[in-house]
PDB file of N, CA and C in Angstrom:
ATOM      1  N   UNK A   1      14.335  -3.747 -23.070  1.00  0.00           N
ATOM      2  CA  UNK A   1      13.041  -4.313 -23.355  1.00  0.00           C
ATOM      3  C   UNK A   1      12.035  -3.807 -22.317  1.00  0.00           C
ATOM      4  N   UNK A   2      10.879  -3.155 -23.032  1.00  0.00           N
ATOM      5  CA  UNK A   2       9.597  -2.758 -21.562  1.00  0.00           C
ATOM      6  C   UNK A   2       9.034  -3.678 -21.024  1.00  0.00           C
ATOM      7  N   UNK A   3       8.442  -3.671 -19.590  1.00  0.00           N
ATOM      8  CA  UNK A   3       7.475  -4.324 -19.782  1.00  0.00           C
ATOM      9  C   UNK A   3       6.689  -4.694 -19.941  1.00  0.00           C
ATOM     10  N   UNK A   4       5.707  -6.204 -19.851  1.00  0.00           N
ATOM     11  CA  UNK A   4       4.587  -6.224 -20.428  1.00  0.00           C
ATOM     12  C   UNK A   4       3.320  -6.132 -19.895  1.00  0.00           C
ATOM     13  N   UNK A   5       2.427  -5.320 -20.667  1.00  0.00           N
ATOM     14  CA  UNK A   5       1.068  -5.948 -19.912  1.00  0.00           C
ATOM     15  C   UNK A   5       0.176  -6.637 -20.749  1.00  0.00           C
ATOM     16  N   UNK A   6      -0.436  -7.744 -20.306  1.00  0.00           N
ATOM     17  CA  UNK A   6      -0.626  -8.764 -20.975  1.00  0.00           C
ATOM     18  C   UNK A   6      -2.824  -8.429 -20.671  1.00  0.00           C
ATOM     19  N   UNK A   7      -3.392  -8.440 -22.076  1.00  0.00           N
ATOM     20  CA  UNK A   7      -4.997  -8.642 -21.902  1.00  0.00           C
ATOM     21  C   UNK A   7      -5.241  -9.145 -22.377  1.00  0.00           C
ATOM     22  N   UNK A   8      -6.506  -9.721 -21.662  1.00  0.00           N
ATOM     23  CA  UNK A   8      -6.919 -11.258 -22.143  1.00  0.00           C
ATOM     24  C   UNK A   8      -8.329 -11.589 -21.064  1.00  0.00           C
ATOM     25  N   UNK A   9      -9.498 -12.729 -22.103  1.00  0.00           N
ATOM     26  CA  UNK A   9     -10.440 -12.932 -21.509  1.00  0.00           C
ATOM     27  C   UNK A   9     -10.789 -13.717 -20.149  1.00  0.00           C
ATOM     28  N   UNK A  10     -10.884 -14.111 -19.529  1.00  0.00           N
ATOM     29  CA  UNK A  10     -10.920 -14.776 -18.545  1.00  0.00           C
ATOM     30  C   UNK A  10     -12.090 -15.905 -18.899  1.00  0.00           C
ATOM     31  N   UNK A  11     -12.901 -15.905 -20.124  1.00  0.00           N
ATOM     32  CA  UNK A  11     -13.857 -16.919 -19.964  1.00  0.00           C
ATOM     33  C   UNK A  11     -13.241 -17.992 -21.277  1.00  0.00           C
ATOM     34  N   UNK A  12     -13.774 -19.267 -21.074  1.00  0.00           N
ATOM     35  CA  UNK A  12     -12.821 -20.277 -22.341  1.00  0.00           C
ATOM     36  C   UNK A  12     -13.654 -19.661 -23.475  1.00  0.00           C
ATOM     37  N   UNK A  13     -13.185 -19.708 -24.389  1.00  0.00           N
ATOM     38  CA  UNK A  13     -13.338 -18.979 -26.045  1.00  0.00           C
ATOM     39  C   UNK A  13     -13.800 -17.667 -26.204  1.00  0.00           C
ATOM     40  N   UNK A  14     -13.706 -17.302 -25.490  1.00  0.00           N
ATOM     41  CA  UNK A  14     -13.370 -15.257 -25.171  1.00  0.00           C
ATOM     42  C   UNK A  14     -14.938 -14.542 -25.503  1.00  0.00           C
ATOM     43  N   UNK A  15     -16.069 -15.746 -25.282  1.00  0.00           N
ATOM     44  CA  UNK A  15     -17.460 -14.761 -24.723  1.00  0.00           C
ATOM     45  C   UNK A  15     -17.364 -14.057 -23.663  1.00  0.00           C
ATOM     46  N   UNK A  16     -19.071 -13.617 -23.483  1.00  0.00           N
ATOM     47  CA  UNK A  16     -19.663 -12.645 -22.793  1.00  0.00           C
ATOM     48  C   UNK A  16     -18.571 -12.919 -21.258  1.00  0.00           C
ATOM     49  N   UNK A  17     -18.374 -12.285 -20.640  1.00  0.00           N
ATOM     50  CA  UNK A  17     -17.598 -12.314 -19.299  1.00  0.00           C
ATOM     51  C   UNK A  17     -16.400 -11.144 -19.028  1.00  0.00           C
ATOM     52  N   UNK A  18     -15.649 -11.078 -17.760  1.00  0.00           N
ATOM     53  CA  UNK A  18     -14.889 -10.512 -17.300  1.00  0.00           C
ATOM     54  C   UNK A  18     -13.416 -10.412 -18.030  1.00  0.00           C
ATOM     55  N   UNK A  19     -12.881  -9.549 -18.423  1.00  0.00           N
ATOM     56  CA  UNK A  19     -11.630  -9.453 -19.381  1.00  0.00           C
ATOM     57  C   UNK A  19     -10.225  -8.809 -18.506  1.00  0.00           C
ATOM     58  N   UNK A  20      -9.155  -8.925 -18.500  1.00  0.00           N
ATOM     59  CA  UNK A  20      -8.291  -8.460 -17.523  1.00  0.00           C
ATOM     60  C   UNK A  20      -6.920  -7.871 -18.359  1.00  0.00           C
ATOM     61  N   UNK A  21      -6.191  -6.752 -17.427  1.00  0.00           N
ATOM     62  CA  UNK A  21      -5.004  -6.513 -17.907  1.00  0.00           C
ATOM     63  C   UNK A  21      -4.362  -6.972 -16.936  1.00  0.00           C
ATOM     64  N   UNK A  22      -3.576  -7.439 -17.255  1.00  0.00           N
ATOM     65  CA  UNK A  22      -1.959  -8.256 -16.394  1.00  0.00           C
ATOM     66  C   UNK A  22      -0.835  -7.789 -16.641  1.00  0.00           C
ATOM     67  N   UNK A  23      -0.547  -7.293 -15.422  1.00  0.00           N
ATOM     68  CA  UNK A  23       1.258  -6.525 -15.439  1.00  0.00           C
ATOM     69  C   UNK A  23       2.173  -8.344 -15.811  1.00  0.00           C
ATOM     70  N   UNK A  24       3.002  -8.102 -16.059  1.00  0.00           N
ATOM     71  CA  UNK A  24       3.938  -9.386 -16.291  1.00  0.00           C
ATOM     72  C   UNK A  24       4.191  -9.871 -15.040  1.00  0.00           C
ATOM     73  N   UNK A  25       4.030  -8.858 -14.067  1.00  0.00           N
ATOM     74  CA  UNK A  25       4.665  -9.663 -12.309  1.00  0.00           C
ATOM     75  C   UNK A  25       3.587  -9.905 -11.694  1.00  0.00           C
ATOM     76  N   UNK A  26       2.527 -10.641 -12.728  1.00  0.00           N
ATOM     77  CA  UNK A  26       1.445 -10.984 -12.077  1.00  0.00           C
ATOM     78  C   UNK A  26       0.249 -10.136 -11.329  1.00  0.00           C
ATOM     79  N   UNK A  27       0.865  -8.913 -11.093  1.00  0.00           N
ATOM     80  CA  UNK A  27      -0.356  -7.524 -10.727  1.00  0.00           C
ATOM     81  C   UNK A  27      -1.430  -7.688 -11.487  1.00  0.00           C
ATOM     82  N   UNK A  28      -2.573  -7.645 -11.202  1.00  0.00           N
ATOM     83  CA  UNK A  28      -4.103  -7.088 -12.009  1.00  0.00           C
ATOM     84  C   UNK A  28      -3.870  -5.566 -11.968  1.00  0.00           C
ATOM     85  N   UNK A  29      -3.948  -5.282 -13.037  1.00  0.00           N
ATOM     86  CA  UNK A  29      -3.806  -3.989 -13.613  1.00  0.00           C
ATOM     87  C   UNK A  29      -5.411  -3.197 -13.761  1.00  0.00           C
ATOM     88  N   UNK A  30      -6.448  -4.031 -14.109  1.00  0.00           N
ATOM     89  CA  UNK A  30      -7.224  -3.606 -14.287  1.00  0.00           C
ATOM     90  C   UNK A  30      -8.352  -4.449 -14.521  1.00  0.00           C
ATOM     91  N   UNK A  31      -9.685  -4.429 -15.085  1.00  0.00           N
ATOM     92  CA  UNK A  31     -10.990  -5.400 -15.306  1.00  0.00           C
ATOM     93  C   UNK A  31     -11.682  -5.420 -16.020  1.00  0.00           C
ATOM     94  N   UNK A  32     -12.258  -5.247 -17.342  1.00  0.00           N
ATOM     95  CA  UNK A  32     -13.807  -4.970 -17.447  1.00  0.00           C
ATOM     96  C   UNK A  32     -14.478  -6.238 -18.051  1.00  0.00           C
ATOM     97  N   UNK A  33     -15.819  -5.851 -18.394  1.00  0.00           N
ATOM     98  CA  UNK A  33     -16.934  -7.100 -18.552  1.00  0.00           C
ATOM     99  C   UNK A  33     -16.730  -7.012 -19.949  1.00  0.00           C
ATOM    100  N   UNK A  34     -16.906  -7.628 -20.598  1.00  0.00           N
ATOM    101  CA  UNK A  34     -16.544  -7.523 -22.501  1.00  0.00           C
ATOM    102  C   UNK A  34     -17.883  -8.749 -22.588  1.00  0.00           C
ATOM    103  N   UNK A  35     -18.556  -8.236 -23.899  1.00  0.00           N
ATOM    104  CA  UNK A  35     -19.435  -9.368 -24.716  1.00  0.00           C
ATOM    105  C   UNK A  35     -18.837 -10.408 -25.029  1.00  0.00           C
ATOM    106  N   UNK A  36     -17.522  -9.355 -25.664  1.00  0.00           N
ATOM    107  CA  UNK A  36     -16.677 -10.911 -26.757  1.00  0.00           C
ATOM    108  C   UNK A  36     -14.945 -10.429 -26.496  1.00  0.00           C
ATOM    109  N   UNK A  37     -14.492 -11.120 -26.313  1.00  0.00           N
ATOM    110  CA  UNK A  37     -12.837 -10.655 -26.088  1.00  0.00           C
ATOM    111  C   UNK A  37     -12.259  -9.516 -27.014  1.00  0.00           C
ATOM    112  N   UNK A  38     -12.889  -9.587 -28.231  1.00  0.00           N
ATOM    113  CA  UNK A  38     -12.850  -8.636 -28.547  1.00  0.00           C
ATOM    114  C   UNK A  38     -12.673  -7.374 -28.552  1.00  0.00           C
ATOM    115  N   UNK A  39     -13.817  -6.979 -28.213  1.00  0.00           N
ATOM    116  CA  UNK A  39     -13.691  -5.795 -27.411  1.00  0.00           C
ATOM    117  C   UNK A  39     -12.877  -5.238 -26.284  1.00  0.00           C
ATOM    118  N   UNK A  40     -11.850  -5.844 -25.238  1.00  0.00           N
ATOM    119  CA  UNK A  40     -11.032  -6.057 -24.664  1.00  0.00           C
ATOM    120  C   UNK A  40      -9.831  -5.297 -25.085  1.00  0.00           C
ATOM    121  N   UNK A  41      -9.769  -5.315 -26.389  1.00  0.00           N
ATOM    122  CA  UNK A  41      -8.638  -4.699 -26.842  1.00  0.00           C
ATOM    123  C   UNK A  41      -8.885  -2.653 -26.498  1.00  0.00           C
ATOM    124  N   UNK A  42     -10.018  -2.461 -26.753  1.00  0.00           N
ATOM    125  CA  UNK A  42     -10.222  -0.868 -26.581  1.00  0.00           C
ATOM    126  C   UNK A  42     -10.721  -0.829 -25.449  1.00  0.00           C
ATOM    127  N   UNK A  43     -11.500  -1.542 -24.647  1.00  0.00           N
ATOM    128  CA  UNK A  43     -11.740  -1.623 -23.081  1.00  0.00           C
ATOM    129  C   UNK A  43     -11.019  -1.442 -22.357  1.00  0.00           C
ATOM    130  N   UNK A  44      -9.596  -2.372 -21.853  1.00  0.00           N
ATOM    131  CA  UNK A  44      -8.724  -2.413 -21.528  1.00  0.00           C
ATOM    132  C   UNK A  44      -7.459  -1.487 -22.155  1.00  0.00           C
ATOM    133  N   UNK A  45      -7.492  -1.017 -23.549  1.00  0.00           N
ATOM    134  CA  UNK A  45      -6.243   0.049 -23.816  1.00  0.00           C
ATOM    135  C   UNK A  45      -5.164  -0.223 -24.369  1.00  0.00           C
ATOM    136  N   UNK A  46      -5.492  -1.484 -25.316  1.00  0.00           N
ATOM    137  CA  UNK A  46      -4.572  -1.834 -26.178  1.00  0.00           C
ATOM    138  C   UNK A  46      -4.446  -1.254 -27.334  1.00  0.00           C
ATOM    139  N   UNK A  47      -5.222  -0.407 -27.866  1.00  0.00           N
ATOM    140  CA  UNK A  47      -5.959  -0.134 -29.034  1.00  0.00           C
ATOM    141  C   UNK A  47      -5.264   1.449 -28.731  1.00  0.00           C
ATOM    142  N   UNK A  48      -4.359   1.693 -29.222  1.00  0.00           N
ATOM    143  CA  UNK A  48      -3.530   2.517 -29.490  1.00  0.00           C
ATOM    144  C   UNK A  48      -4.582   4.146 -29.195  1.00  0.00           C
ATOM    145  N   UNK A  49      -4.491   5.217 -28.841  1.00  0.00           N
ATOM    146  CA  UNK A  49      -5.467   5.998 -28.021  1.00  0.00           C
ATOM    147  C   UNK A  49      -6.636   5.762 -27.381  1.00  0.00           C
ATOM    148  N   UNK A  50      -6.871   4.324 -27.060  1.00  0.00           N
ATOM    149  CA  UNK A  50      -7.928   3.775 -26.269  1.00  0.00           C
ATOM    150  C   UNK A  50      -7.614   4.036 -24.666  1.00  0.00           C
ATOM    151  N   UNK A  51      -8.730   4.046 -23.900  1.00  0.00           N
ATOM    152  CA  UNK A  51      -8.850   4.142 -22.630  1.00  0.00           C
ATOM    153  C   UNK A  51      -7.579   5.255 -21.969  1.00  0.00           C
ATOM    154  N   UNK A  52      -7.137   6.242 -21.919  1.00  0.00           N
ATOM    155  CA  UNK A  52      -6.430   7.428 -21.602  1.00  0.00           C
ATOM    156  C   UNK A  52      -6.276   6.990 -19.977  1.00  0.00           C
ATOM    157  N   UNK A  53      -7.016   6.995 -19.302  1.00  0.00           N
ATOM    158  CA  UNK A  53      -7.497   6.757 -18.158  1.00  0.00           C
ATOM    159  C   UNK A  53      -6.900   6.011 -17.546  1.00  0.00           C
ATOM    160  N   UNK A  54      -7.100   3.898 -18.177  1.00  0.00           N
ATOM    161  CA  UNK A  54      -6.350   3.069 -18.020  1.00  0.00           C
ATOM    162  C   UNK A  54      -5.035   3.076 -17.811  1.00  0.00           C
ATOM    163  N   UNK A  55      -4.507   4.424 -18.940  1.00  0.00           N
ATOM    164  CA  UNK A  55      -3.059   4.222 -18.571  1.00  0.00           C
ATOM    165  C   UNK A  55      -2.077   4.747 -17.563  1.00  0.00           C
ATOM    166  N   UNK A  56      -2.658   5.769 -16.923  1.00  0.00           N
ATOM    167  CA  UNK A  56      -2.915   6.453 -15.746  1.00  0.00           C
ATOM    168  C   UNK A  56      -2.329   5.447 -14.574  1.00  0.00           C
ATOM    169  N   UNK A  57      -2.961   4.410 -14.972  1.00  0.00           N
ATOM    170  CA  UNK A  57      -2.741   3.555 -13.508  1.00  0.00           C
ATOM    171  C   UNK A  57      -1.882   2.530 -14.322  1.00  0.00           C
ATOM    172  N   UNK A  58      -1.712   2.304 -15.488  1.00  0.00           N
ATOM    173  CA  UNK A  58      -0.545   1.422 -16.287  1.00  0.00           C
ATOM    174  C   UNK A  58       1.043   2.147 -15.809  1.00  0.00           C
ATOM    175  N   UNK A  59       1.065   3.415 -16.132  1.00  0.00           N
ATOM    176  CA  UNK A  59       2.146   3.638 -16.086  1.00  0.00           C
ATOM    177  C   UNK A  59       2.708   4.278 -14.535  1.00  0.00           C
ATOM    178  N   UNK A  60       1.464   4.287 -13.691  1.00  0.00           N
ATOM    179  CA  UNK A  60       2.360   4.027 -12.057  1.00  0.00           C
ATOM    180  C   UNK A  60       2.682   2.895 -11.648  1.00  0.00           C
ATOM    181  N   UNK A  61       2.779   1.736 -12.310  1.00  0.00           N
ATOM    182  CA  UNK A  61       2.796   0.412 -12.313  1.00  0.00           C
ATOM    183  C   UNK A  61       4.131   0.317 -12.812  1.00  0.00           C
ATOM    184  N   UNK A  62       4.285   0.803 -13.778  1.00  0.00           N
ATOM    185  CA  UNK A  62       5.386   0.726 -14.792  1.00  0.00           C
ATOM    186  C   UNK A  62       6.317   2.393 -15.165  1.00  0.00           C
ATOM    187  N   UNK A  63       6.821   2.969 -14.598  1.00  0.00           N
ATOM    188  CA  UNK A  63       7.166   4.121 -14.938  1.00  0.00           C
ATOM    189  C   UNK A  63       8.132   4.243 -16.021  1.00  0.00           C
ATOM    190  N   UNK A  64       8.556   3.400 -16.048  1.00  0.00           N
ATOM    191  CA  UNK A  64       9.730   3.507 -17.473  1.00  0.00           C
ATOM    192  C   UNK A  64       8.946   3.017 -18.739  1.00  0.00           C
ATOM    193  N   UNK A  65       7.632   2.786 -18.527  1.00  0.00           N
ATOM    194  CA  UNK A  65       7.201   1.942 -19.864  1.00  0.00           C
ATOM    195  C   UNK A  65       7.119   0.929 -19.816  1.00  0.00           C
ATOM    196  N   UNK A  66       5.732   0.572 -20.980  1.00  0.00           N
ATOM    197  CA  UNK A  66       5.110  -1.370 -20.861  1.00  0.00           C
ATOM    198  C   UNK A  66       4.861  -0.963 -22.249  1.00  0.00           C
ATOM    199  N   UNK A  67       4.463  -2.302 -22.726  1.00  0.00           N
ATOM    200  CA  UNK A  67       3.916  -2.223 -23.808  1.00  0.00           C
ATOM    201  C   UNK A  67       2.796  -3.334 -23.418  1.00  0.00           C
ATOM    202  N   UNK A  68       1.763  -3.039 -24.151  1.00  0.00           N
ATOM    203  CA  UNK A  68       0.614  -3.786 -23.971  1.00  0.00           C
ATOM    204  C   UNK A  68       0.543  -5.570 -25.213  1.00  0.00           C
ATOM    205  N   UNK A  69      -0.242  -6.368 -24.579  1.00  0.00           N
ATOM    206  CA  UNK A  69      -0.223  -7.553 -25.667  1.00  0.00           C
ATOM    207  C   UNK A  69      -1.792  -7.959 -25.606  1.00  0.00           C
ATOM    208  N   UNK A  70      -2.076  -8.166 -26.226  1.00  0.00           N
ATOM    209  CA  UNK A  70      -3.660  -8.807 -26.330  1.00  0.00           C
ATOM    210  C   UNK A  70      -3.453 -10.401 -26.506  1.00  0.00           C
ATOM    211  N   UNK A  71      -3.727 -11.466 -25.950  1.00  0.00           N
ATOM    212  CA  UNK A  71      -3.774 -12.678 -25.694  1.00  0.00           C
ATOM    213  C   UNK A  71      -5.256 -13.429 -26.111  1.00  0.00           C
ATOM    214  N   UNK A  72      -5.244 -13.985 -27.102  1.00  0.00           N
ATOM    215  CA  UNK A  72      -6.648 -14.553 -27.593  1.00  0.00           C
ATOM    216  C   UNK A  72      -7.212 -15.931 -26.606  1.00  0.00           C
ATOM    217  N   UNK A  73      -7.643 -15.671 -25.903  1.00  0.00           N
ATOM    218  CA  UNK A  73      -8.585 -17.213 -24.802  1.00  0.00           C
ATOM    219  C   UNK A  73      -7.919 -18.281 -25.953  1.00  0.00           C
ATOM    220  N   UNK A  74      -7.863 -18.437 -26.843  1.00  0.00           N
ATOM    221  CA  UNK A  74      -7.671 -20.099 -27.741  1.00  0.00           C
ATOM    222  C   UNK A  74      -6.043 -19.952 -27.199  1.00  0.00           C
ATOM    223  N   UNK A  75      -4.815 -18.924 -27.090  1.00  0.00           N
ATOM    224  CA  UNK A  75      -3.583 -19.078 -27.382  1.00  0.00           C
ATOM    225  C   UNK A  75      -2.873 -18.984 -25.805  1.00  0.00           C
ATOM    226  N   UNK A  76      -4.041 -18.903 -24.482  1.00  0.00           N
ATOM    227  CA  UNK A  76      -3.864 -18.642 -23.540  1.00  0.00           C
ATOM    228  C   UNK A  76      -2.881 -19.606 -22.768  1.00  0.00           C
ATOM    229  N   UNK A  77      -3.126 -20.985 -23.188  1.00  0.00           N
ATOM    230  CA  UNK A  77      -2.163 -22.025 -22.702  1.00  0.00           C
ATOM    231  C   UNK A  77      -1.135 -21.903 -23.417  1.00  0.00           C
ATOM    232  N   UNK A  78      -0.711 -21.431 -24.118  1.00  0.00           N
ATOM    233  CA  UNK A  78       0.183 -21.698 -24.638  1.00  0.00           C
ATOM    234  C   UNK A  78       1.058 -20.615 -24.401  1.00  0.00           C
ATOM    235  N   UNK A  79       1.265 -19.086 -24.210  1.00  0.00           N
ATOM    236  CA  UNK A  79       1.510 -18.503 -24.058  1.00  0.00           C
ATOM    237  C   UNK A  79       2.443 -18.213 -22.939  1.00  0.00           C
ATOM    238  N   UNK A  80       3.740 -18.296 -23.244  1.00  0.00           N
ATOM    239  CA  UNK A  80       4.385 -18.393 -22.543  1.00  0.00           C
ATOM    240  C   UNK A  80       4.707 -16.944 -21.225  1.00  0.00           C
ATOM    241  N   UNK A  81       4.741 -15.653 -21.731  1.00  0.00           N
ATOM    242  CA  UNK A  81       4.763 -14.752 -20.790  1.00  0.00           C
ATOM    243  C   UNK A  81       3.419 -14.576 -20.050  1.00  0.00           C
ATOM    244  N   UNK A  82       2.663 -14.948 -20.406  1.00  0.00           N
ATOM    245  CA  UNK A  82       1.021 -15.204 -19.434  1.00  0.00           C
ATOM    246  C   UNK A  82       1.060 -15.777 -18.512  1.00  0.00           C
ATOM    247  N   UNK A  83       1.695 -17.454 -19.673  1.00  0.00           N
ATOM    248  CA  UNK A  83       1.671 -18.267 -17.741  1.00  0.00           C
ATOM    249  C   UNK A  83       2.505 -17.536 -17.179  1.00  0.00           C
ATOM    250  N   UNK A  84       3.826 -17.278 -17.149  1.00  0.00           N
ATOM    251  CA  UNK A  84       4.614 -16.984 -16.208  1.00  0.00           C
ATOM    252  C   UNK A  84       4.201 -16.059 -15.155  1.00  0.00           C
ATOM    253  N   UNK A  85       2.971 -14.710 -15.691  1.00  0.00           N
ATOM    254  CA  UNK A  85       2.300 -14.209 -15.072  1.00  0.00           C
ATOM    255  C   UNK A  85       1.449 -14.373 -14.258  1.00  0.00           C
ATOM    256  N   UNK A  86       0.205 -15.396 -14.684  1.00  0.00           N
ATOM    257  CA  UNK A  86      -0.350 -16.189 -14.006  1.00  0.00           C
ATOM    258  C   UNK A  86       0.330 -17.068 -12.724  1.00  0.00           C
ATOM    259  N   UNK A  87       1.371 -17.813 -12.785  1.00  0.00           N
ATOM    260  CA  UNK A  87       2.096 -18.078 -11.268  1.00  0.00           C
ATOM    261  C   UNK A  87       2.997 -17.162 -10.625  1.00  0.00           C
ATOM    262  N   UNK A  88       2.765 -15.980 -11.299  1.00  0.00           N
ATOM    263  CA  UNK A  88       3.652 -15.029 -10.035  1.00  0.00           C
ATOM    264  C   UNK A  88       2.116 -14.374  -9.190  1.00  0.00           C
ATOM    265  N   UNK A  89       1.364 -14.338 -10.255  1.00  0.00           N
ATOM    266  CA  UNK A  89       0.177 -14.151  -9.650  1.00  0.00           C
ATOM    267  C   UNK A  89      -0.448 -14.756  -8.529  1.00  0.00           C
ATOM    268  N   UNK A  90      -0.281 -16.400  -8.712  1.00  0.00           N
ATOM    269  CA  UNK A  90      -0.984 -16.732  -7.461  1.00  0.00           C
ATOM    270  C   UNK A  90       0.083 -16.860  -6.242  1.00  0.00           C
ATOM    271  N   UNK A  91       1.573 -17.251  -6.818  1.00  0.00           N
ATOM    272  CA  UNK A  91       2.311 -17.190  -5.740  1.00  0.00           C
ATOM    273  C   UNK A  91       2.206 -15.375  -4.706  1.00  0.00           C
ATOM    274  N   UNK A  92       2.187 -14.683  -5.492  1.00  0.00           N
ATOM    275  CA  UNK A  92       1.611 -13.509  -4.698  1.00  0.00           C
ATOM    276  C   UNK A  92       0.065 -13.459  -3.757  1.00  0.00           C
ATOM    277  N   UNK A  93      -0.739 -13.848  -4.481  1.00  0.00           N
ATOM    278  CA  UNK A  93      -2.165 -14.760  -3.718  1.00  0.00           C
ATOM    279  C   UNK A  93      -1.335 -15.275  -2.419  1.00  0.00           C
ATOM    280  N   UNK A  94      -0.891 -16.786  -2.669  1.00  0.00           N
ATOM    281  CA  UNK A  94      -0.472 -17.539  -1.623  1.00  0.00           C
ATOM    282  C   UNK A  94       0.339 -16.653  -0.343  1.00  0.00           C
ATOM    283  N   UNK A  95       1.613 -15.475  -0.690  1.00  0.00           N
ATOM    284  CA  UNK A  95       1.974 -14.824  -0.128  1.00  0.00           C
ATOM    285  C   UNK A  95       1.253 -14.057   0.992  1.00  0.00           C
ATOM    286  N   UNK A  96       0.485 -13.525   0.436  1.00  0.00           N
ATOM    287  CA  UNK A  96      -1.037 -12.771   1.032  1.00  0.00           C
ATOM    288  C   UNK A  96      -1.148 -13.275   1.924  1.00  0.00           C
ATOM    289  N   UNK A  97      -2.147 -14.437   1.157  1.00  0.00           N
ATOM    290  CA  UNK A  97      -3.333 -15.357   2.166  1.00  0.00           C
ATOM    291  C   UNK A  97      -2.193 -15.734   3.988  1.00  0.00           C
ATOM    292  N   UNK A  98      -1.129 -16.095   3.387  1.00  0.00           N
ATOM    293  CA  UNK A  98      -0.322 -16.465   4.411  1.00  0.00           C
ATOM    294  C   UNK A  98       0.253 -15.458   5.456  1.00  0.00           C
ATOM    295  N   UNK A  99       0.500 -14.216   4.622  1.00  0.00           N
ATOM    296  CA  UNK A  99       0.602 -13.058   5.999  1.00  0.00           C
ATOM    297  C   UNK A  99      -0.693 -12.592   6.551  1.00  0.00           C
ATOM    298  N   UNK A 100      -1.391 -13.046   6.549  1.00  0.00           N
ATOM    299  CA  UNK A 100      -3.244 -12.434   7.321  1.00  0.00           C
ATOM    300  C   UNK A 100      -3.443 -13.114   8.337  1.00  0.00           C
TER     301      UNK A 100
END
């Protein structure tokens, strides 16, 4: 099984705001500003020959392969490989903050 990278809006009901790709081990993979979450999908490089570039830095992340997931802001709680991402995420935060 590859792994995942998970995109998705960062604002509640996936308006105008900041959109993110998420490695599964909680890494930020990447960022951009999106109108509507929407757009997120070819921003970020889900969108099957979208963003070339993006993947550049996807797959030094991942050298054996990821596969990408698009996560809709409404299905975000619920989503079980997100959260899990989301607290490796901040436990990596916390890690940080604590070796400085």
């Amino acid at each position: 099984m590859k792994a995942k990278i998970y995109v998705f809006s960062n604002v509640v009901g996936g308006g105008d705001g900041p959109a993110y790709a998420m490695a599964e081990d909680g890494t930020i993979l990447g960022s951009h500003y999106c109108s509507h979450e929407g757009f997120a999908v070819g921003d970020l490089g889900v969108t099957p020959g979208s963003r070339p570039d993006r993947h550049v830095t996807y797959a030094e992340h991942y050298p054996d392969g990821y596969e990408m997931e698009f996560v809709r802001s409404s299905e975000i709680d619920a989503h079980v490989g997100l959260q899990a991402a989301f607290k490796l995420n901040a436990q990596r935060a916390e890690t940080e903050k604590e070796a400085s």
